[in-house]
Protein backbone atom coordinates (compact mmCIF):
# COMPACT_ATOMS: atom_id res chain seq x y z
CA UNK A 1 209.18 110.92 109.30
CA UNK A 2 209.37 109.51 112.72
CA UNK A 3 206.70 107.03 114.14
CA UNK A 4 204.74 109.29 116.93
CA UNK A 5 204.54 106.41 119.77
CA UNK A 6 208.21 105.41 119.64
CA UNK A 7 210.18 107.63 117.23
CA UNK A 8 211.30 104.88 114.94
CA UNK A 9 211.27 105.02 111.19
CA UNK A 10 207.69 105.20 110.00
CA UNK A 11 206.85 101.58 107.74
CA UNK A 12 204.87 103.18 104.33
CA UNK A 13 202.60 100.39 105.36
CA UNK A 14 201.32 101.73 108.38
CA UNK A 15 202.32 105.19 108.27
CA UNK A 16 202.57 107.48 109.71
CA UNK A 17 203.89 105.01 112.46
CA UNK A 18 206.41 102.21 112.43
CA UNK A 19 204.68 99.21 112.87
CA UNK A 20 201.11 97.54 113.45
CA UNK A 21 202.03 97.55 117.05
CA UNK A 22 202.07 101.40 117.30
CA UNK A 23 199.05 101.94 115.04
CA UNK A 24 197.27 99.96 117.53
CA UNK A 25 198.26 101.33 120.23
CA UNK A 26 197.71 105.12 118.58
CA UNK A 27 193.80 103.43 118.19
CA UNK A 28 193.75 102.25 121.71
CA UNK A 29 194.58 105.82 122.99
CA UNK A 30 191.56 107.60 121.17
CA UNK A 31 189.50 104.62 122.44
CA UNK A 32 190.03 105.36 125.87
CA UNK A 33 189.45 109.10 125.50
CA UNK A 34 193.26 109.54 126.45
CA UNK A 35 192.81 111.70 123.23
CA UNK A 36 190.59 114.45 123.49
CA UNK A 37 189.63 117.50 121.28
CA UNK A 38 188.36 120.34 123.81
CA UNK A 39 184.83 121.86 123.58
CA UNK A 40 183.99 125.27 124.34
CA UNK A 41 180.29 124.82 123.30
CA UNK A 42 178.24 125.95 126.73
CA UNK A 43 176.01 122.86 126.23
CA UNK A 44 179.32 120.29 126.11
CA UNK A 45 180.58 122.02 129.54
CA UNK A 46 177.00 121.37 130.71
CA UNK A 47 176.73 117.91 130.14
CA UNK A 48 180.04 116.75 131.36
CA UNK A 49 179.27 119.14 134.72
CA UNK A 50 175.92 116.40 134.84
CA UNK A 51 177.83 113.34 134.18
CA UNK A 52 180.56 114.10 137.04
CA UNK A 53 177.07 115.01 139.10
CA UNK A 54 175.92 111.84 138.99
CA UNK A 55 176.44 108.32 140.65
CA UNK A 56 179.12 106.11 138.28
CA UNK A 57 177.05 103.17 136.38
CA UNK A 58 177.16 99.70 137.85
CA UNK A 59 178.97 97.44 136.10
CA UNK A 60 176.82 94.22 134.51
């Protein structure tokens, strides 16, 4: 099995990815929201039609 952020060897240790590195990295993606599962619930598509509706927040 190949590690899915850099196609190395996957480490048992960390698997299914290579190293610590690329685990972390793989955590700091669905942080972000760079990973996303889509919604086709009618409420979802409401709210995120809202949030794009209204000013961004100020940042403290």
């Amino acid at each position: 099995m190949s590690c899915p952020i850099c196609s190395r060897k996957s480490d048992a240790k960390y698997r299914p990815f290579c190293s610590k590195r690329c685990a972390d990295i793989d955590l700091g993606r669905w942080m972000s929201g760079n990973y996303a599962i889509p919604s086709d619930d009618p409420e979802d598509l409401e709210k995120a039609a809202e949030a794009l509706s209204e000013p961004p927040a100020k940042p403290h």
